[in-house]
N, C-alpha and C. Protein backbone atom coordinates (compact mmCIF):
# COMPACT_ATOMS: atom_id res chain seq x y z
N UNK A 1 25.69 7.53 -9.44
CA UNK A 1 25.07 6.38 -8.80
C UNK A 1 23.90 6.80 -7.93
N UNK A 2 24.21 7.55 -7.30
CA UNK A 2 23.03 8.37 -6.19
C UNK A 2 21.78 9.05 -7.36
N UNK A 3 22.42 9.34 -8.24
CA UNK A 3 20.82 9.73 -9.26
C UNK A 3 20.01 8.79 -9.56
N UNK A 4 20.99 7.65 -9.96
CA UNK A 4 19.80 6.51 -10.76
C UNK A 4 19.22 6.25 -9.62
N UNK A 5 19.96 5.85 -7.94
CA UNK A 5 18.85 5.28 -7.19
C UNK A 5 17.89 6.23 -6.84
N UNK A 6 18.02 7.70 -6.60
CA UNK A 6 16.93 8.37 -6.49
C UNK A 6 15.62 8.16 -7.39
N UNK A 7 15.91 8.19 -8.70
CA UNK A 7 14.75 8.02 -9.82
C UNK A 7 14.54 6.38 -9.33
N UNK A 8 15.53 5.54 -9.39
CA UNK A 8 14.39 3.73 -9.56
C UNK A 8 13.66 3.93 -8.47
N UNK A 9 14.09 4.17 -6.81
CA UNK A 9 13.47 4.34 -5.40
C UNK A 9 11.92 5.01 -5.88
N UNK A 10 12.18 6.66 -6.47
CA UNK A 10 10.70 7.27 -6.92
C UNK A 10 9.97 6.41 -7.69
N UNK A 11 10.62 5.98 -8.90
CA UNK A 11 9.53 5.49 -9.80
C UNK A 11 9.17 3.76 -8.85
N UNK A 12 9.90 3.30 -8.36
CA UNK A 12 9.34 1.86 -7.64
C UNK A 12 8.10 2.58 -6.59
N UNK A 13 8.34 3.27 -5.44
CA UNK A 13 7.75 3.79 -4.71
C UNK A 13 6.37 4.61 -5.68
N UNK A 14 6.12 5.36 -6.64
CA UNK A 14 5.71 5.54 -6.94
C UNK A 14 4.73 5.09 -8.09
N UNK A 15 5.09 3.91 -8.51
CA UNK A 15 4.32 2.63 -8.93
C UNK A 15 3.39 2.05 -8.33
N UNK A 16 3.88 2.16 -6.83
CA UNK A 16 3.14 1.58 -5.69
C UNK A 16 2.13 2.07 -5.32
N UNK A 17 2.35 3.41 -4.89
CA UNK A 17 1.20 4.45 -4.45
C UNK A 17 -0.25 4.47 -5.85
N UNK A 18 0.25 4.35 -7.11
CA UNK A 18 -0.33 3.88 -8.01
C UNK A 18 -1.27 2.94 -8.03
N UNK A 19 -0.90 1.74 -7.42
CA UNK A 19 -1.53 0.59 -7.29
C UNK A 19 -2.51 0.39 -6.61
N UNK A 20 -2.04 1.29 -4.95
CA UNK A 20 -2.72 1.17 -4.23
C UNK A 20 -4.27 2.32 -4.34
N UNK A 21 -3.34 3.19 -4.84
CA UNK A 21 -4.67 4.05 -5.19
C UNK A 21 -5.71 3.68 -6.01
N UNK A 22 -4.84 2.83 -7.13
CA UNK A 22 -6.03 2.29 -8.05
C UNK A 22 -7.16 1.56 -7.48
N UNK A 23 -6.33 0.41 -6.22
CA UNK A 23 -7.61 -0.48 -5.33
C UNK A 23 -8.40 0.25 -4.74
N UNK A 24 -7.83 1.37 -4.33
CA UNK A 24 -8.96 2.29 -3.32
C UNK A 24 -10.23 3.04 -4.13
N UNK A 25 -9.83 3.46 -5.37
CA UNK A 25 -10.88 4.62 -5.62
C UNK A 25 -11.09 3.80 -7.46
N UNK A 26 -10.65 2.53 -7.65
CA UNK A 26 -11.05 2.44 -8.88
C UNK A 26 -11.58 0.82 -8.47
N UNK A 27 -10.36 -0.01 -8.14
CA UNK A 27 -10.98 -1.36 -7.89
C UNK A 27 -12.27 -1.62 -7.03
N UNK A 28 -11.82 -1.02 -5.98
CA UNK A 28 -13.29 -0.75 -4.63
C UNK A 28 -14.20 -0.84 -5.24
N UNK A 29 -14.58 0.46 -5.84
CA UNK A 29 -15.94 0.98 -6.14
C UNK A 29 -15.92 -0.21 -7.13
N UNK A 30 -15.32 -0.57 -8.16
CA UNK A 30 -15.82 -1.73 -9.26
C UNK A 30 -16.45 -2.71 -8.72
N UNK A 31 -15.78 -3.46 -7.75
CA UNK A 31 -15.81 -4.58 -7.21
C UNK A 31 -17.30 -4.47 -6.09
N UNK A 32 -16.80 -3.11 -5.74
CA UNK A 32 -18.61 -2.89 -4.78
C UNK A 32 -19.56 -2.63 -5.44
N UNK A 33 -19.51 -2.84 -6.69
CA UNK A 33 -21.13 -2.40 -7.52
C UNK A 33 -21.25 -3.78 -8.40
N UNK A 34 -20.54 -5.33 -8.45
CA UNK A 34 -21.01 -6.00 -8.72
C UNK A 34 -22.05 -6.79 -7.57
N UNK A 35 -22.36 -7.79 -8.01
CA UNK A 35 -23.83 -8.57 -7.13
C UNK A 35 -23.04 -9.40 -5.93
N UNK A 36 -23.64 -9.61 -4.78
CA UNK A 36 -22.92 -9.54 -3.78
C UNK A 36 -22.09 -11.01 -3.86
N UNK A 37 -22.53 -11.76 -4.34
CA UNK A 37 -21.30 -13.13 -4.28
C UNK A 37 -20.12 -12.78 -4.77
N UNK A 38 -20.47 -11.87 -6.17
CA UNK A 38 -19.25 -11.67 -7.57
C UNK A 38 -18.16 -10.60 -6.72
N UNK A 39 -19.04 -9.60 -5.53
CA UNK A 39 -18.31 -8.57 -5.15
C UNK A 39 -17.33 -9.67 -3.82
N UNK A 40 -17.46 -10.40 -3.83
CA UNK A 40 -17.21 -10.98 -2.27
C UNK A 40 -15.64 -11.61 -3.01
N UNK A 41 -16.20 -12.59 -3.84
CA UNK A 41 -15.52 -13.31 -4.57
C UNK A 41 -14.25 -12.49 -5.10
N UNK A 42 -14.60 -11.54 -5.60
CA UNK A 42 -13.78 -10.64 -6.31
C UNK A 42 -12.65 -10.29 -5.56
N UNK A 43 -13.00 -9.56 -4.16
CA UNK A 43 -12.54 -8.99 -3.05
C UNK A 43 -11.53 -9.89 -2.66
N UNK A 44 -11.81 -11.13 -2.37
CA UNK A 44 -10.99 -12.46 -1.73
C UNK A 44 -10.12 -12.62 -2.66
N UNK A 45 -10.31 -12.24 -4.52
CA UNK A 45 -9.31 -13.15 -5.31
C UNK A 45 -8.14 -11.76 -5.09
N UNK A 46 -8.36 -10.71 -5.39
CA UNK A 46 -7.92 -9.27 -4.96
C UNK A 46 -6.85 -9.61 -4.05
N UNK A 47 -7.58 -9.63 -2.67
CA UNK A 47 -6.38 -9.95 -1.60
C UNK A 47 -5.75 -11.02 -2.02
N UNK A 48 -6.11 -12.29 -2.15
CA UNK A 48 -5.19 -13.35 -3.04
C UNK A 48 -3.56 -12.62 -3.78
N UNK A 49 -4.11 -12.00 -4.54
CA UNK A 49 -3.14 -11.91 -5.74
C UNK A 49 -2.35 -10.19 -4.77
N UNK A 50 -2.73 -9.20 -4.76
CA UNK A 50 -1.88 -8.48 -4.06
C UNK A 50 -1.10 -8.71 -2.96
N UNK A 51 -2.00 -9.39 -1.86
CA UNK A 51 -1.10 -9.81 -0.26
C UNK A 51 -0.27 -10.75 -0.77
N UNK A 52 0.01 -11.27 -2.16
CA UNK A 52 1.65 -12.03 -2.30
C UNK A 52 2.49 -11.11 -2.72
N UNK A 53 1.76 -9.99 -3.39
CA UNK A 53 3.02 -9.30 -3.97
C UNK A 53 3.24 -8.21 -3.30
N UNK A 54 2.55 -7.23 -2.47
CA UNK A 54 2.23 -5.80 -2.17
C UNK A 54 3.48 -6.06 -0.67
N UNK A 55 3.32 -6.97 0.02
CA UNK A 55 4.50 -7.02 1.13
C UNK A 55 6.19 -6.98 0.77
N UNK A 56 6.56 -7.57 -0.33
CA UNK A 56 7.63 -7.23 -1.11
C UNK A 56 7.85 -5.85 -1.59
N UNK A 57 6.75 -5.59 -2.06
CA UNK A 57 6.61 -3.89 -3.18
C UNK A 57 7.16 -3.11 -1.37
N UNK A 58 6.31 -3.06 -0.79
CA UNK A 58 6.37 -2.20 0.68
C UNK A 58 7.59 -2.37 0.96
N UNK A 59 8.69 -3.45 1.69
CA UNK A 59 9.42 -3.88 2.22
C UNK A 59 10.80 -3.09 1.13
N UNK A 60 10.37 -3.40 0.11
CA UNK A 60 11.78 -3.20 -0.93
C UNK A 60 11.46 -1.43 -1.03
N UNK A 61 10.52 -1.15 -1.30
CA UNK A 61 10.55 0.34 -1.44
C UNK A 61 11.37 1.29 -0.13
N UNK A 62 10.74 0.45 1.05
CA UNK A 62 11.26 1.07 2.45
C UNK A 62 13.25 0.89 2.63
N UNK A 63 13.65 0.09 1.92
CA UNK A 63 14.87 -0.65 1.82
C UNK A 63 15.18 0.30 1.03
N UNK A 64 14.73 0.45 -0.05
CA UNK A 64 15.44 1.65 -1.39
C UNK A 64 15.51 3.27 -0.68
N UNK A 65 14.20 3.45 0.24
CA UNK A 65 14.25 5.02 0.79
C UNK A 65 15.65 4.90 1.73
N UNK A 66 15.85 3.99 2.53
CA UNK A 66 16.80 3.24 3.57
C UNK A 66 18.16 3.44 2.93
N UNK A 67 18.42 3.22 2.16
CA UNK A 67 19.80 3.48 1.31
C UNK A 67 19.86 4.80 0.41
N UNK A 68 18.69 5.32 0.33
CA UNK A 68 18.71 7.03 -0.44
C UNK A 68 19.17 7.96 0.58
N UNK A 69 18.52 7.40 1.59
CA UNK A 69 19.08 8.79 2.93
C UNK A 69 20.23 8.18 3.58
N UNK A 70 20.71 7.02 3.37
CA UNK A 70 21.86 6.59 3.92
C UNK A 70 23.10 7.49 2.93
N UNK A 71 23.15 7.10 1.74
CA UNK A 71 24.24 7.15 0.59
C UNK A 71 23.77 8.75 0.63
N UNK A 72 22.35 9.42 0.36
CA UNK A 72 22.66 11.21 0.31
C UNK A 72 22.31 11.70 1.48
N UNK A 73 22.81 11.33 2.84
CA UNK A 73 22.94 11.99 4.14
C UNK A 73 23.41 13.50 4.02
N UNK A 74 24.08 13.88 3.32
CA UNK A 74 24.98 15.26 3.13
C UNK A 74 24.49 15.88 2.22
N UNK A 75 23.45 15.50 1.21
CA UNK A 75 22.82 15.78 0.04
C UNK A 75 21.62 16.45 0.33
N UNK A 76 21.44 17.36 -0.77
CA UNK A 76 19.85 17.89 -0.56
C UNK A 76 18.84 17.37 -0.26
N UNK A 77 18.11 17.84 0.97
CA UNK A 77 16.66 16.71 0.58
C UNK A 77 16.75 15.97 1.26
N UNK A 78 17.74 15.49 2.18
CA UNK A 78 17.93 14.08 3.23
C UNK A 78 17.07 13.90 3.98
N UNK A 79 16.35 15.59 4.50
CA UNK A 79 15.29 15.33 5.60
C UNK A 79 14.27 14.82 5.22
N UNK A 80 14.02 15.42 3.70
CA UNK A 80 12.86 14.89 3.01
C UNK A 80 12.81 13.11 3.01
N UNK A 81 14.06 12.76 2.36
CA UNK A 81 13.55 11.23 2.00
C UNK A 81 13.69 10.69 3.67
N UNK A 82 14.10 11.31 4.60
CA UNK A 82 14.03 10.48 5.66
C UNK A 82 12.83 10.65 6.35
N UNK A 83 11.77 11.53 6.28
CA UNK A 83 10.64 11.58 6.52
C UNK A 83 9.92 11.03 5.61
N UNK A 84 10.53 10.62 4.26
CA UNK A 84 9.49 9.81 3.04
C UNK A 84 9.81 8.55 3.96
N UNK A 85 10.88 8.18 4.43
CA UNK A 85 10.92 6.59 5.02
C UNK A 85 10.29 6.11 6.20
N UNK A 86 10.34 7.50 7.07
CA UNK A 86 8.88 7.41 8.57
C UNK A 86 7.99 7.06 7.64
N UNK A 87 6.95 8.02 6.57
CA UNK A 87 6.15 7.62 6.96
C UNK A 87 5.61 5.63 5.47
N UNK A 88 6.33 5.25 4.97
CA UNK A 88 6.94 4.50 4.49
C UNK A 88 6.42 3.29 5.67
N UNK A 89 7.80 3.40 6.53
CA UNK A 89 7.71 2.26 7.79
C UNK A 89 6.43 2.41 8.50
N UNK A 90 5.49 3.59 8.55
CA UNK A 90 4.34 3.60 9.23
C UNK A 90 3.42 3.03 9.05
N UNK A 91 3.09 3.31 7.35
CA UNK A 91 2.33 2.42 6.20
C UNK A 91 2.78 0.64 6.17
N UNK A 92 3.97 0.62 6.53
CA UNK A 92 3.94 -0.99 6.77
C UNK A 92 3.43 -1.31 8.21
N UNK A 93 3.73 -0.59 9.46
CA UNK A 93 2.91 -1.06 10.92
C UNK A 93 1.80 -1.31 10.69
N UNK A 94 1.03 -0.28 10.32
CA UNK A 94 -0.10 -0.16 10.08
C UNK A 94 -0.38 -1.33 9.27
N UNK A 95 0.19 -1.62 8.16
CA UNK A 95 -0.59 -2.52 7.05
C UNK A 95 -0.52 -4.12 8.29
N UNK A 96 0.42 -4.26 8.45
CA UNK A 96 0.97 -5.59 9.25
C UNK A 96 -0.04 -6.00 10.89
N UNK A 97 -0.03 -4.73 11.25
CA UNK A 97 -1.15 -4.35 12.46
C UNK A 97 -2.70 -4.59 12.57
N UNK A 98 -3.13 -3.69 10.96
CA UNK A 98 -4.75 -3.34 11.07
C UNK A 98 -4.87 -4.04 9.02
N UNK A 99 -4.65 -3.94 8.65
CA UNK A 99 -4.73 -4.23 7.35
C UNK A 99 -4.79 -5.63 6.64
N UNK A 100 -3.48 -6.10 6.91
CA UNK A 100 -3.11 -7.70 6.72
C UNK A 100 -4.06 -8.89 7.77
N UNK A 101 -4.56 -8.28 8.71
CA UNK A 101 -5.49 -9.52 9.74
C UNK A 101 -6.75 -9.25 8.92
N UNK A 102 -7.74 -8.48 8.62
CA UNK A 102 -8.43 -7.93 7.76
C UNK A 102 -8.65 -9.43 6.21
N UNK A 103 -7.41 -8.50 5.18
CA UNK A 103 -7.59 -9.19 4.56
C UNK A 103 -6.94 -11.09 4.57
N UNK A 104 -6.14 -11.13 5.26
CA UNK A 104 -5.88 -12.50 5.60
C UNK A 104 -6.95 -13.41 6.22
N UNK A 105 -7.57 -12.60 6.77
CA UNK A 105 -9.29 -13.16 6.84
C UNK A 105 -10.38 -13.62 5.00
N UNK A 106 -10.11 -12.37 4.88
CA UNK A 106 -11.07 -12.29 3.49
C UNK A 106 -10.45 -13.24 2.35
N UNK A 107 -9.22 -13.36 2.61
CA UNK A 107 -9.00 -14.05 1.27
C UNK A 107 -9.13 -15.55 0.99
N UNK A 108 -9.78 -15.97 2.61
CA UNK A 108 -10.00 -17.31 2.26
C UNK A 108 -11.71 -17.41 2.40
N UNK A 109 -12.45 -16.55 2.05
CA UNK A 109 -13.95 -16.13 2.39
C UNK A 109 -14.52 -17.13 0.60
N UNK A 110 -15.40 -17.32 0.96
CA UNK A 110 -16.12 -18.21 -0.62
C UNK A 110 -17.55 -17.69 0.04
N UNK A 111 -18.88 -17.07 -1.04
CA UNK A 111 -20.06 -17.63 -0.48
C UNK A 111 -20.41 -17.90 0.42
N UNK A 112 -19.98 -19.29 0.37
CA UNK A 112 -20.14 -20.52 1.70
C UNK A 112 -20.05 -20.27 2.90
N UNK A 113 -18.58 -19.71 3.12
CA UNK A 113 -18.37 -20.00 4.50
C UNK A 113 -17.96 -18.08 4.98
N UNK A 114 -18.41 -17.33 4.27
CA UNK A 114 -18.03 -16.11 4.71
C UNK A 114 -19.15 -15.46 5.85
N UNK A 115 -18.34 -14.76 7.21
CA UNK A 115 -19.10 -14.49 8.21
C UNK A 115 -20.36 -13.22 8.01
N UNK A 116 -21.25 -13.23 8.62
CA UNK A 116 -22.10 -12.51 8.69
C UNK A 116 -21.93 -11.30 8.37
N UNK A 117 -20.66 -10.55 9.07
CA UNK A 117 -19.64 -9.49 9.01
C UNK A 117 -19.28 -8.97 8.09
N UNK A 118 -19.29 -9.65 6.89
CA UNK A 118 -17.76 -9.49 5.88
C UNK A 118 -17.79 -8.38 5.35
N UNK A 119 -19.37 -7.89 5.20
CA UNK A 119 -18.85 -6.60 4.56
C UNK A 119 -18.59 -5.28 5.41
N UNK A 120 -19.05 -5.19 6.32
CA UNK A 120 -18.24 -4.34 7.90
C UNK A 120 -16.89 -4.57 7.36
N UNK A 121 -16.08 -5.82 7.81
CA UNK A 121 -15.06 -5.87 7.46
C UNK A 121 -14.21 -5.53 6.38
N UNK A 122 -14.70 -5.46 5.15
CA UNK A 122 -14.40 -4.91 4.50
C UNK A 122 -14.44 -3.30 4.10
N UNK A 123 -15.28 -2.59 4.67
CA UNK A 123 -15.45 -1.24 4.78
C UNK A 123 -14.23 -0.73 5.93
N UNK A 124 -14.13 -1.83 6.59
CA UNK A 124 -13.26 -0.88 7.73
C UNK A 124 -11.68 -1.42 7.28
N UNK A 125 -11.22 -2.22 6.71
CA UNK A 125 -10.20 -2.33 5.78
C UNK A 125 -10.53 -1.04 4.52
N UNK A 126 -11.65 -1.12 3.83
CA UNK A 126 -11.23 -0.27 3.18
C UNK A 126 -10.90 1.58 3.74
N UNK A 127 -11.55 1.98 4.62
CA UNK A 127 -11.48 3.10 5.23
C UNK A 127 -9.88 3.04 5.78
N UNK A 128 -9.96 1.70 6.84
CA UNK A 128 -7.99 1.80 6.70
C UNK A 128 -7.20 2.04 5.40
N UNK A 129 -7.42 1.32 4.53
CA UNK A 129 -6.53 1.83 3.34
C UNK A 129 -6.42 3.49 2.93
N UNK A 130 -7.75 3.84 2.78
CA UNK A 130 -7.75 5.39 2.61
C UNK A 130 -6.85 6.15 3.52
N UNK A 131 -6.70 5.72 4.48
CA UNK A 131 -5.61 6.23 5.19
C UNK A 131 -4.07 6.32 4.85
N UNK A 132 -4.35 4.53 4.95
CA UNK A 132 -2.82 4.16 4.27
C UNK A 132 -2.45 5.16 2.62
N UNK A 133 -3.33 4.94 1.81
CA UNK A 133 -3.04 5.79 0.53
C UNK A 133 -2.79 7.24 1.06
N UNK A 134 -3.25 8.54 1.85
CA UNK A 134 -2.57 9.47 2.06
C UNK A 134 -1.32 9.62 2.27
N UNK A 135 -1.23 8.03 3.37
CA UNK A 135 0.43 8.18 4.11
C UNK A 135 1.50 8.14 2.84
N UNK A 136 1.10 7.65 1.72
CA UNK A 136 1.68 6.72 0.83
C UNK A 136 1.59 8.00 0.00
N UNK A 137 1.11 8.54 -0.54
CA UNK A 137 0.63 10.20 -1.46
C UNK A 137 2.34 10.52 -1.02
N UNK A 138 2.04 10.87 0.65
CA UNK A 138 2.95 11.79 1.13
C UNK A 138 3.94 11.42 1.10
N UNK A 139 4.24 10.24 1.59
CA UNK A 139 6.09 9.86 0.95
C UNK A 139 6.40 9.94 -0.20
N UNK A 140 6.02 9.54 -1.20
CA UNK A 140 5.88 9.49 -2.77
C UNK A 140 6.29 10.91 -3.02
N UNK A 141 5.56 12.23 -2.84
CA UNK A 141 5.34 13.45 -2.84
C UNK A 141 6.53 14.23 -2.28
N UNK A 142 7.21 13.52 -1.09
CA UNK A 142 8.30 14.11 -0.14
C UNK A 142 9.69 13.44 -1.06
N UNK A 143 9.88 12.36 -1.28
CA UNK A 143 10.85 11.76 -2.73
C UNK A 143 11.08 12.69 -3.86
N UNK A 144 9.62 12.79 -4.41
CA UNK A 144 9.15 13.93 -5.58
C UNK A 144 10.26 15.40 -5.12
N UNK A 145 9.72 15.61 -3.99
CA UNK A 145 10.29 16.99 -3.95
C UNK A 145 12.04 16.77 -3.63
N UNK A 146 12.15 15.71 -2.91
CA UNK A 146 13.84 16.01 -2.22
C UNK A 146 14.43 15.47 -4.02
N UNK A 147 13.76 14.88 -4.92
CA UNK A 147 14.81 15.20 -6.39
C UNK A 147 15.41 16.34 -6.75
């Protein structure tokens, strides 16, 4: 029982880090080299569709590390997944703190009514994420190893 949840916990958690990496170093740059309405637009439908799902993905992954180091406390590796779950819960402060006000802003941005700012704002969300994706590398990576 403790094996399968080790592998679903990695491969869920590690789906994730996936995702997020993809927005950082594949979606970003896509989305920043179309023309500035299409990039704006893009950006807003982006946060749209992830900020419904990405708070679940976070929450349940941190829940799955939460019961790996609970159930293999005595097991190899405990320190590991319990430092995969610091930094796990950190990546959610952070997202909930500096991340989520950010894009909960942007995702209701059109053309029209988007502030002077937006793309500041969006650079400094995205520079936060780059962060967040290391933290996220490293738990992923610390899972990886306590298998």
């Amino acid at each position: 029982m403790l094996d399968s949840l080790e592998v679903v916990t990695t491969v869920v958690v590690g789906l994730m880090v996936g995702v997020e990496f993809a927005v950082a170093f594949v979606m970003g740059p896509v989305l920043n080299a179309l023309p500035e309405d299409s990039a704006q637009l893009g950006h807003a439908h982006g946060g749209r569709m992830l900020g419904t799902v990405m708070p679940f993905w976070y929450i349940g992954s941190l829940v799955l590390v939460g019961i790996w180091a609970g159930a293999g406390w005595h097991h190899h590796g405990a320190g590991l997944v319990v430092t995969a779950g610091g930094l796990l819960l950190l990546s959610v402060v952070m997202s909930v703190l500096l991340l989520v006000p950010i894009n909960n802003r942007n995702r209701t941005w059109t053309p029209e009514n988007r502030p002077a700012d937006w793309k500041q704002q969006l650079r400094r969300w995205e520079r936060l994420h780059y962060v967040r994706v290391v933290i996220l590398i490293g738990a992923f990576a610390l899972l990886t190893i306590a298998l």
